[in-house]
N, C-alpha and C. Protein backbone atom coordinates (compact mmCIF):
# COMPACT_ATOMS: atom_id res chain seq x y z
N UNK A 1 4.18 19.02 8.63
CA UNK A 1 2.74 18.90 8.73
C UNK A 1 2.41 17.81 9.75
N UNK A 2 1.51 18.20 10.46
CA UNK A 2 1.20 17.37 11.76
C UNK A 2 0.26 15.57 10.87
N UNK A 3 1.14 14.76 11.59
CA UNK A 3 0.92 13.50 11.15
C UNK A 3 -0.69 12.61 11.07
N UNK A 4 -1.57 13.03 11.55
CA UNK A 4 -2.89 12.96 11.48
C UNK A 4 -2.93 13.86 10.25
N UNK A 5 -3.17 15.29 9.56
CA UNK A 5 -3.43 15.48 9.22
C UNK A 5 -3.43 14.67 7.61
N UNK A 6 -2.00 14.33 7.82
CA UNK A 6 -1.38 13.89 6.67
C UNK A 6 -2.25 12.55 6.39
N UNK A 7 -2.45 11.85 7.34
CA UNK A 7 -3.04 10.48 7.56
C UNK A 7 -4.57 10.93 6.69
N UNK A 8 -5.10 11.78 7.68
CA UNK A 8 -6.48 11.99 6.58
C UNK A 8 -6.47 12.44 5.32
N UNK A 9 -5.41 13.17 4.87
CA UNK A 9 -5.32 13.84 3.89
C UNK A 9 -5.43 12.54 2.51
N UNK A 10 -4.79 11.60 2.95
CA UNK A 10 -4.49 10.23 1.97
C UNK A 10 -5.41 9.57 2.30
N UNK A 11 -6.29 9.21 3.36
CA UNK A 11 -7.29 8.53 3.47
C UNK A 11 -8.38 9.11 2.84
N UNK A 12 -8.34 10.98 2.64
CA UNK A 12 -9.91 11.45 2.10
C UNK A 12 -9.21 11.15 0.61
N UNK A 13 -8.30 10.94 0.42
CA UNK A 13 -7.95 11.05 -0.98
C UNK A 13 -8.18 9.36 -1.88
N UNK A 14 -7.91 8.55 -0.84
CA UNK A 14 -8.46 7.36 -1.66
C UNK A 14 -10.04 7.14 -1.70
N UNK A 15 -10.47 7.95 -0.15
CA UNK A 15 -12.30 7.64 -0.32
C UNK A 15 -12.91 7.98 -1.65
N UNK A 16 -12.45 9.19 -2.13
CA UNK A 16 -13.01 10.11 -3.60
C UNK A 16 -12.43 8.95 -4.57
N UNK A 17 -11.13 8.47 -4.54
CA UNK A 17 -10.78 7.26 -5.52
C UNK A 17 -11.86 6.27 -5.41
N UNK A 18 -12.43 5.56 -4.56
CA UNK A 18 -13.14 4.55 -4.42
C UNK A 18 -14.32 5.01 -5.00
N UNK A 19 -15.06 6.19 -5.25
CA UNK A 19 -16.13 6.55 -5.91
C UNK A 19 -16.10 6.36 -7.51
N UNK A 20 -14.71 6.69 -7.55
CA UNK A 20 -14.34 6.28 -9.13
C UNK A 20 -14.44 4.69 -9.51
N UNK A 21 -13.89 4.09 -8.76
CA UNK A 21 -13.65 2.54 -9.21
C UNK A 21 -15.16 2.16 -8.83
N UNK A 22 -15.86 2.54 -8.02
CA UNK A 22 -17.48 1.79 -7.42
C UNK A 22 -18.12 2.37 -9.05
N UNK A 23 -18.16 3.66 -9.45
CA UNK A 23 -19.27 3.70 -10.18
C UNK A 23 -19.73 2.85 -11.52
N UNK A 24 -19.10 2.01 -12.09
CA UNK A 24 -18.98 1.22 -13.09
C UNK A 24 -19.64 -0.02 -12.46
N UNK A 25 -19.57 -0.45 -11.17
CA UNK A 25 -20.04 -1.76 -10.43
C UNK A 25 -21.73 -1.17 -10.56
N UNK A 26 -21.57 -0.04 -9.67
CA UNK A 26 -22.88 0.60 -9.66
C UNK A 26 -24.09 1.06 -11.14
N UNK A 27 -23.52 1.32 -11.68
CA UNK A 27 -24.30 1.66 -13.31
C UNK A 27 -24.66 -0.06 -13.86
N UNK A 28 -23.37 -1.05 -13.74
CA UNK A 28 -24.17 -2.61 -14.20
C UNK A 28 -24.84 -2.85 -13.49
N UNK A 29 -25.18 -2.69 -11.93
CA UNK A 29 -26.29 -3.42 -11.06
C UNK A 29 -27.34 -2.57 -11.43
N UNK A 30 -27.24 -1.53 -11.50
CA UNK A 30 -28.56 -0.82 -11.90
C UNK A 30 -29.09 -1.78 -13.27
N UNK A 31 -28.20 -1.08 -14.28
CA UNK A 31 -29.00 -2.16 -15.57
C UNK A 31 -29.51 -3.36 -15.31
N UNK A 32 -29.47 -3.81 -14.61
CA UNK A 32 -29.43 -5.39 -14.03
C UNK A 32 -30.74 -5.15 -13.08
N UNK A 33 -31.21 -4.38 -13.15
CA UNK A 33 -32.63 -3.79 -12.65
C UNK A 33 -32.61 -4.07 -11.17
N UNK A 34 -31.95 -3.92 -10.15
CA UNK A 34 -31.80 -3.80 -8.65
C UNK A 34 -32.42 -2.88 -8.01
N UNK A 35 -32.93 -2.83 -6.88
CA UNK A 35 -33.06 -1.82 -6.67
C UNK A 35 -31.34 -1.19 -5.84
N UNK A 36 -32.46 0.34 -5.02
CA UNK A 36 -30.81 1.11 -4.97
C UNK A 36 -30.48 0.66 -3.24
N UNK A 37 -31.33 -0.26 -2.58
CA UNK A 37 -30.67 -0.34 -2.03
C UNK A 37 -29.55 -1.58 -1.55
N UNK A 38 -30.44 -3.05 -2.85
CA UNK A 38 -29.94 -3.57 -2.74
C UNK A 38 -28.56 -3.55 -3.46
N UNK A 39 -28.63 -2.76 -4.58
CA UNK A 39 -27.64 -2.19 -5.71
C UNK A 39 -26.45 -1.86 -4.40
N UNK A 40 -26.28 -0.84 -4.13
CA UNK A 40 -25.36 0.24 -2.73
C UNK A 40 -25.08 -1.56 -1.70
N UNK A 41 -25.50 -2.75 -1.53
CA UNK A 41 -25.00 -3.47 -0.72
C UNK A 41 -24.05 -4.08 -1.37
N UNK A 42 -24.42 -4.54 -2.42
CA UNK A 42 -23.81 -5.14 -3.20
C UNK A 42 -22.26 -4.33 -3.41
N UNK A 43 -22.69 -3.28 -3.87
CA UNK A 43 -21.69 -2.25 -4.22
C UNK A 43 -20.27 -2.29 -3.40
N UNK A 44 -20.99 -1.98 -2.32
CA UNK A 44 -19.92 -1.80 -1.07
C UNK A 44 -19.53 -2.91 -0.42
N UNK A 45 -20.01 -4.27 -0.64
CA UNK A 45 -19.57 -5.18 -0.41
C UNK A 45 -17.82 -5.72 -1.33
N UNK A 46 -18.21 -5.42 -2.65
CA UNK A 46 -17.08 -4.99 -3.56
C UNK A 46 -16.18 -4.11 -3.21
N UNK A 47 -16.67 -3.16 -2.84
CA UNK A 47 -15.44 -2.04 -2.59
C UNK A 47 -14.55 -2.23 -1.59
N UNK A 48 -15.34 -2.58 -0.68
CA UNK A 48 -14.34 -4.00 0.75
C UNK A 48 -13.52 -4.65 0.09
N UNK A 49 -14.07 -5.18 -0.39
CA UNK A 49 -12.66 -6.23 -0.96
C UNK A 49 -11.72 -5.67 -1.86
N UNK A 50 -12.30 -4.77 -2.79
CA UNK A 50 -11.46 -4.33 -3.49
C UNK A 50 -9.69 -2.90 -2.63
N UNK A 51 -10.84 -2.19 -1.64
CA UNK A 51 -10.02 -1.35 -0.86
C UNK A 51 -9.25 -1.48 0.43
N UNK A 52 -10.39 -2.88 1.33
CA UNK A 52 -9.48 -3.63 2.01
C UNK A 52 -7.95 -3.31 2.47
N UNK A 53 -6.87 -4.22 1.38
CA UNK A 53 -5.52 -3.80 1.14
C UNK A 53 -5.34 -2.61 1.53
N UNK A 54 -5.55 -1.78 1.08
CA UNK A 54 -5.55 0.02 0.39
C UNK A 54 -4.99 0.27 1.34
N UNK A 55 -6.67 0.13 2.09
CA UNK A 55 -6.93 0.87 3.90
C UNK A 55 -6.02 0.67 4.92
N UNK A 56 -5.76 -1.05 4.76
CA UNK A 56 -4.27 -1.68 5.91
C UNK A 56 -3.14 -0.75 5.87
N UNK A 57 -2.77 -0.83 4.70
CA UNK A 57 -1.60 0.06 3.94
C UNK A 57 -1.85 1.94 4.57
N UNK A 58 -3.01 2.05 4.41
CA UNK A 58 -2.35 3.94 4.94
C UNK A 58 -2.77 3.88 6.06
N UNK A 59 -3.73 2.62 6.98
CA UNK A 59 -3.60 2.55 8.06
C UNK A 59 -2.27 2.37 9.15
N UNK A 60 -1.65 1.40 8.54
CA UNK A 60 -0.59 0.57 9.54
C UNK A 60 0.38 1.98 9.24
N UNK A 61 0.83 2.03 11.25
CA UNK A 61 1.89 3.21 10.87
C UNK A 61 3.12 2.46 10.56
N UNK A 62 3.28 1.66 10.58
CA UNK A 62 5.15 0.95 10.19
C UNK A 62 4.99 1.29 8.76
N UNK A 63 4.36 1.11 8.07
CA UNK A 63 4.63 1.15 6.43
C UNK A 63 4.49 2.75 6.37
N UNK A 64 3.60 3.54 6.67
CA UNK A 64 3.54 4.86 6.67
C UNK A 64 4.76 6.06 6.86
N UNK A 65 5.42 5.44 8.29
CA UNK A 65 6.62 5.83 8.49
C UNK A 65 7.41 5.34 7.74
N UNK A 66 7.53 4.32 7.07
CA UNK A 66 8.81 3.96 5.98
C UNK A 66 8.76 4.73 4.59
N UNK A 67 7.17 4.82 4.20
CA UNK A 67 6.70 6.01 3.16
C UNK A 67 7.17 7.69 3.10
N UNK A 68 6.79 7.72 4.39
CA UNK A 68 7.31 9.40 4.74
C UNK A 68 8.44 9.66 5.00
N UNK A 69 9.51 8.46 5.27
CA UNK A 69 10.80 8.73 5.66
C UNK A 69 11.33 8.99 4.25
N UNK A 70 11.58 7.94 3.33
CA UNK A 70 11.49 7.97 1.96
C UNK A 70 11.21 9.13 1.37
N UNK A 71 10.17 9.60 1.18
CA UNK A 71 9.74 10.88 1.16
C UNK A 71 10.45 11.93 1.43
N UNK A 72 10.86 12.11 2.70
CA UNK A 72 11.20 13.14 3.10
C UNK A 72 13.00 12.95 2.35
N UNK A 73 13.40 11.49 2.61
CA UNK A 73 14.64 11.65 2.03
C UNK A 73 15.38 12.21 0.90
N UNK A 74 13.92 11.71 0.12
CA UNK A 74 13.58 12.44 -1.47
C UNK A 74 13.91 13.70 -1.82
N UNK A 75 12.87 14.39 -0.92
CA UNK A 75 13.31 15.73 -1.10
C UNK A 75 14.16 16.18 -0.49
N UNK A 76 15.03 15.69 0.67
CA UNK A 76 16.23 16.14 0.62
C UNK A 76 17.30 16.09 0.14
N UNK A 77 17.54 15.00 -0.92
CA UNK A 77 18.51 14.60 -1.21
C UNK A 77 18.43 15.75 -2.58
N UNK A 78 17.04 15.69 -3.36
CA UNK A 78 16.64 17.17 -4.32
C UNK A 78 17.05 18.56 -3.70
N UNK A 79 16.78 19.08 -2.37
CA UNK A 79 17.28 20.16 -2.05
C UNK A 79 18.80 20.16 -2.26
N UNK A 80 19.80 19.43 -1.42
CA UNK A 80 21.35 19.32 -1.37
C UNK A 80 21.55 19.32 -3.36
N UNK A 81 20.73 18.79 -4.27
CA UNK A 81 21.28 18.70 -5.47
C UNK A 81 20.98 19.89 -5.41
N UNK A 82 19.88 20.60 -5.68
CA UNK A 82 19.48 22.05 -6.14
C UNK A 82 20.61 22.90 -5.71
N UNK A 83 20.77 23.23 -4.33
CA UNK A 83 21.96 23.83 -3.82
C UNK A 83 23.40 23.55 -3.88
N UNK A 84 23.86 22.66 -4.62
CA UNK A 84 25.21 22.29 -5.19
C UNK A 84 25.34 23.07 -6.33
N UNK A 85 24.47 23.49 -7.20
CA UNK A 85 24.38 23.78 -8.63
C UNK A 85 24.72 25.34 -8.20
């Protein structure tokens, strides 16, 4: 699979994660009577910090390539078992 794709594929996959971890920040600022837009600054000011890390991580290709090599070793080392049997 062509290596961009893969790249977005894990990047759209933590964005939908980050909706999960924001909405709990988001439901107390509301109670907390905010409005929505100062609520959403606040919000995403959190989610920075919180995803920050995350982003470096499936950004930087050195760690990526050490992930996918791994990976791939994985399942090869599972194929050669499967086919011994």
């Amino acid at each position: 699979m062509n290596k961009k794709i893969i790249k977005f594929l894990v990047y759209f996959g933590r964005w939908q994660l980050s909706t999960l971890v924001m909405m709990p920040f988001m439901i107390c600022l509301e109670q907390l009577g905010l409005n929505v837009s100062l609520n959403l600054i606040i919000a995403q000011c959190i989610g920075c910090l919180i995803f920050f890390p995350i982003d470096n991580l499936i950004l930087n290709d050195k760690f990526r390539r050490s992930k996918i090599s791994k990976i791939k070793n994985c399942i090869l080392s599972y194929k050669l078992k499967s086919h011994k049997k």
